[in-house]
C-alpha atoms as a PDB file:
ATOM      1  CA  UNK A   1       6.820   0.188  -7.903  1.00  0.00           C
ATOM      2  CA  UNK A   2       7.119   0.757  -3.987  1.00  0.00           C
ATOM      3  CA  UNK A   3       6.791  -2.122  -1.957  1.00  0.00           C
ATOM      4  CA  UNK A   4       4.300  -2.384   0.753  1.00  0.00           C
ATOM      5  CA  UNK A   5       4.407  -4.422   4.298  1.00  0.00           C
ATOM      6  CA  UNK A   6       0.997  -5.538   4.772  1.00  0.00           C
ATOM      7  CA  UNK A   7       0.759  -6.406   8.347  1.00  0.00           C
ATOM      8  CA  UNK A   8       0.204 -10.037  10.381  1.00  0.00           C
ATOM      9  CA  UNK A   9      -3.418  -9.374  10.819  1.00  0.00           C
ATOM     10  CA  UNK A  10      -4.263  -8.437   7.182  1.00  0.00           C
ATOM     11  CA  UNK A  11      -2.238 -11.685   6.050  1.00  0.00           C
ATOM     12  CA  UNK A  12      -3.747 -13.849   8.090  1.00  0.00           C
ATOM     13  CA  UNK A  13      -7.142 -12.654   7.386  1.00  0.00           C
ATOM     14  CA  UNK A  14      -6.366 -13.253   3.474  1.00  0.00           C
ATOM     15  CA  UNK A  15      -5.737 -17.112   4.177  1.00  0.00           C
ATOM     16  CA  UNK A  16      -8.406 -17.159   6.206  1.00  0.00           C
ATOM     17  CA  UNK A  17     -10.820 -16.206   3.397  1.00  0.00           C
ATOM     18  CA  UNK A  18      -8.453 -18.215   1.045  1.00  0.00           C
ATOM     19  CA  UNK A  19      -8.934 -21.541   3.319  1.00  0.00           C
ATOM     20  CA  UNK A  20     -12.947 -21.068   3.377  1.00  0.00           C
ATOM     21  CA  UNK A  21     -13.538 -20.480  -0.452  1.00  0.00           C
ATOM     22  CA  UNK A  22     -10.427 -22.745  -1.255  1.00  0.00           C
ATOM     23  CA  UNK A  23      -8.855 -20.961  -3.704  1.00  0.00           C
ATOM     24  CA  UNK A  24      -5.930 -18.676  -2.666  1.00  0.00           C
ATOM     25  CA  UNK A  25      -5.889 -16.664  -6.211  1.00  0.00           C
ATOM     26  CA  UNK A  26      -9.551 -15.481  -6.349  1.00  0.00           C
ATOM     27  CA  UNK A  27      -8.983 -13.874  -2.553  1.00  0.00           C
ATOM     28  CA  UNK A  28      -5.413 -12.647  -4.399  1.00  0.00           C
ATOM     29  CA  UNK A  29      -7.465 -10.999  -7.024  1.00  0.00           C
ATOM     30  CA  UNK A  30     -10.247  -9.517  -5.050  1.00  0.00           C
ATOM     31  CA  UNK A  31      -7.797  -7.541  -2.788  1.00  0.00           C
ATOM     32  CA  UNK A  32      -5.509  -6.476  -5.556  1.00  0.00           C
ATOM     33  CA  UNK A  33      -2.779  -8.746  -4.500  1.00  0.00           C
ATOM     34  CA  UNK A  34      -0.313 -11.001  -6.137  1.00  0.00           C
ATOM     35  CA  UNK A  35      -1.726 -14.701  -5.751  1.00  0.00           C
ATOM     36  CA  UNK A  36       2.201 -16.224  -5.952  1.00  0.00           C
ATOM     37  CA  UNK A  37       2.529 -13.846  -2.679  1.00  0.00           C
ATOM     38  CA  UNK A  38      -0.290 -14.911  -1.159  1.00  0.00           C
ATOM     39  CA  UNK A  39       0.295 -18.722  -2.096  1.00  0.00           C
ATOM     40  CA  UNK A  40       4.115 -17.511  -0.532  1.00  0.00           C
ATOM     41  CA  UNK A  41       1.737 -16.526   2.715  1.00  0.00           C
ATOM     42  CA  UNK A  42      -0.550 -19.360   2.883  1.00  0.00           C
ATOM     43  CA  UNK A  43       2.984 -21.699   2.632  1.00  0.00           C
ATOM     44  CA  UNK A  44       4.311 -20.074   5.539  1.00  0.00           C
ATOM     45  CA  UNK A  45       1.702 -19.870   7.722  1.00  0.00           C
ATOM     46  CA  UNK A  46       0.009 -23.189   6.795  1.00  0.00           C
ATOM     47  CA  UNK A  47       2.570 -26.700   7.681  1.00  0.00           C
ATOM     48  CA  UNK A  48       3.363 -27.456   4.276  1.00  0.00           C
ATOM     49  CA  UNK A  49       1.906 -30.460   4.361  1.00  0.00           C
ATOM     50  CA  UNK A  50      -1.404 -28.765   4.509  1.00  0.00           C
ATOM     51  CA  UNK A  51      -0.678 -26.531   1.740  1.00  0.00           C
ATOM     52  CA  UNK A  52       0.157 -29.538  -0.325  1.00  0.00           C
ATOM     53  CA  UNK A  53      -2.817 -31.152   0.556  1.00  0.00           C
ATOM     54  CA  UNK A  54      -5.347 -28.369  -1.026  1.00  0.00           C
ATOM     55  CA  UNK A  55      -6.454 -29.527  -4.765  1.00  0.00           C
ATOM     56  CA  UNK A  56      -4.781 -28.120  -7.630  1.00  0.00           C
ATOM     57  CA  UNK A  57      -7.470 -25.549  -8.031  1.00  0.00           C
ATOM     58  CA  UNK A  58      -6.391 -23.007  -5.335  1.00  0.00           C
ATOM     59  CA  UNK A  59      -2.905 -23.164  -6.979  1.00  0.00           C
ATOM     60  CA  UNK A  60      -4.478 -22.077 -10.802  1.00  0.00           C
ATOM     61  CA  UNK A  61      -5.150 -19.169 -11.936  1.00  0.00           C
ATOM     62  CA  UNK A  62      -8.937 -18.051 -10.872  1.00  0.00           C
ATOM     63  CA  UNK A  63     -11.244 -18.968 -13.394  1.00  0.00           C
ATOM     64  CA  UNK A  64     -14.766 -17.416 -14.672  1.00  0.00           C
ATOM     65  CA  UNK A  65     -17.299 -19.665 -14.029  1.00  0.00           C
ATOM     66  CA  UNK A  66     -20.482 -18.638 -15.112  1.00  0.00           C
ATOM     67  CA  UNK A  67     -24.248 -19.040 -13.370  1.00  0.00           C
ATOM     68  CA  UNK A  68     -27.221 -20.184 -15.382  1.00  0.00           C
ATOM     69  CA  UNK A  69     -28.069 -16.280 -15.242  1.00  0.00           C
ATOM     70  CA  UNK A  70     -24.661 -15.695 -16.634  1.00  0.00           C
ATOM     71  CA  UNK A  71     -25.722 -18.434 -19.692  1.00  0.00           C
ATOM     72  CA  UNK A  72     -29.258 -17.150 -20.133  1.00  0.00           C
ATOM     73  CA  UNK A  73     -27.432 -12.989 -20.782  1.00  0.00           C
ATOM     74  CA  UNK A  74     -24.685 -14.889 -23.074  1.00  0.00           C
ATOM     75  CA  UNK A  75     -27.238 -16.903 -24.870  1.00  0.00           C
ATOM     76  CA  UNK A  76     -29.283 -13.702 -25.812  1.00  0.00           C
ATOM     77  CA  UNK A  77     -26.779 -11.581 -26.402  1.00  0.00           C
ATOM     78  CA  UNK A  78     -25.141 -14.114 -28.914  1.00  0.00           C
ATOM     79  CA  UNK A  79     -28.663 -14.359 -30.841  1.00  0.00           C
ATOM     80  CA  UNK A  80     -28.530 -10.741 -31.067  1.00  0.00           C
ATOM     81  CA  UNK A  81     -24.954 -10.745 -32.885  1.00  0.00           C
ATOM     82  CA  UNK A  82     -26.535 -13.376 -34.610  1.00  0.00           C
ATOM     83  CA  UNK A  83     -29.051 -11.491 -35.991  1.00  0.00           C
ATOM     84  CA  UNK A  84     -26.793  -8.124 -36.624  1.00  0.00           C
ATOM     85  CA  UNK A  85     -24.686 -10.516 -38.411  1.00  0.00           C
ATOM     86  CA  UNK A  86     -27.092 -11.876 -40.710  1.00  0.00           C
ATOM     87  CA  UNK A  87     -29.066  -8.551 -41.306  1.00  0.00           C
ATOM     88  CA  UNK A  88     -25.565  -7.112 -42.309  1.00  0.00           C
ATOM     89  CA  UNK A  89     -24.423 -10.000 -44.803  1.00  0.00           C
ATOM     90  CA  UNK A  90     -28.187  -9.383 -46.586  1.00  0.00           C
ATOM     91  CA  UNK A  91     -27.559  -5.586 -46.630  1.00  0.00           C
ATOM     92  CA  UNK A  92     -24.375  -6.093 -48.168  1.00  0.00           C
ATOM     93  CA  UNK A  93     -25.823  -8.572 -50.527  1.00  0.00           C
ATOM     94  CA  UNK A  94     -28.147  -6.052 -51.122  1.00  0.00           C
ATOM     95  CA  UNK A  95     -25.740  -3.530 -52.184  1.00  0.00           C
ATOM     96  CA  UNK A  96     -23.739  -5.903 -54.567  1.00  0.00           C
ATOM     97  CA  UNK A  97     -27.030  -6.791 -56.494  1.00  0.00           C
ATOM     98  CA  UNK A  98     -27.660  -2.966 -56.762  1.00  0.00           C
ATOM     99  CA  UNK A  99     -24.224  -2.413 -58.004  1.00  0.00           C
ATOM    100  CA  UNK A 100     -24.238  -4.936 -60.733  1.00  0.00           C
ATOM    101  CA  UNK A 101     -27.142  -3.608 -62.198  1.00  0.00           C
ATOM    102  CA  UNK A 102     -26.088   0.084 -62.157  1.00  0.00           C
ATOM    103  CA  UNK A 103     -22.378  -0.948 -63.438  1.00  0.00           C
ATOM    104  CA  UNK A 104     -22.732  -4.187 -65.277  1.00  0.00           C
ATOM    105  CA  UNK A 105     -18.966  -3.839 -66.473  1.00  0.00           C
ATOM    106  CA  UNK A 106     -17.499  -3.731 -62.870  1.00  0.00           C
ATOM    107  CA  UNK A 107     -16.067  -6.654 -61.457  1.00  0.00           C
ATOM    108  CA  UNK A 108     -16.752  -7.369 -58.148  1.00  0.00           C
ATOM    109  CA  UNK A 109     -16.270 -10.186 -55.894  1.00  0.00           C
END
């Protein structure tokens, strides 16, 4: 992998965004870039004391967290599977019951 020298401007504009939203690794992610380099940035450029001072959550790994939309799509599309599920379990019911009766000497289980 070739290493690239991203230059002062770009950096600083990366904590920048990382300072306003708080979290370091979601900027990391959303340009592509290691969050360990950026944190490596941030440390640098930032008086470590500062750095320190930002809650653990700019230091984890960047997290889903889902909207009420995001809930609402999850909640249908799990009734959905819900349904698939159940309509498949009574079709394969189905097709046990119609087994038995045309082999009545087969196990099945």
């Amino acid at each position: 992998m070739k290493r690239v020298q991203h230059d002062l401007n770009f950096k600083m504009d990366i904590i920048r965004k990382g300072k306003e939203i708080g979290n370091f690794t979601a900027v990391a992610r959303q340009h592509e870039l290691d969050p360990k380099m950026v944190l490596r940035w941030a440390a640098k450029e930032l008086n470590r004391k500062d750095v320190d001072q930002l809650d653990g959550a700019s230091k984890r790994q960047a997290a889903f967290i889902p909207t009420a939309e995001d809930f609402k799509q999850l909640e249908h599309e799990n009734e959905k599977l819900k349904k698939l599920l159940a309509e498949q379990a009574l079709e394969r019911e189905i097709l046990k019951d119609l087994l038995k009766k045309t082999n009545p000497n087969l196990r099945i289980k």
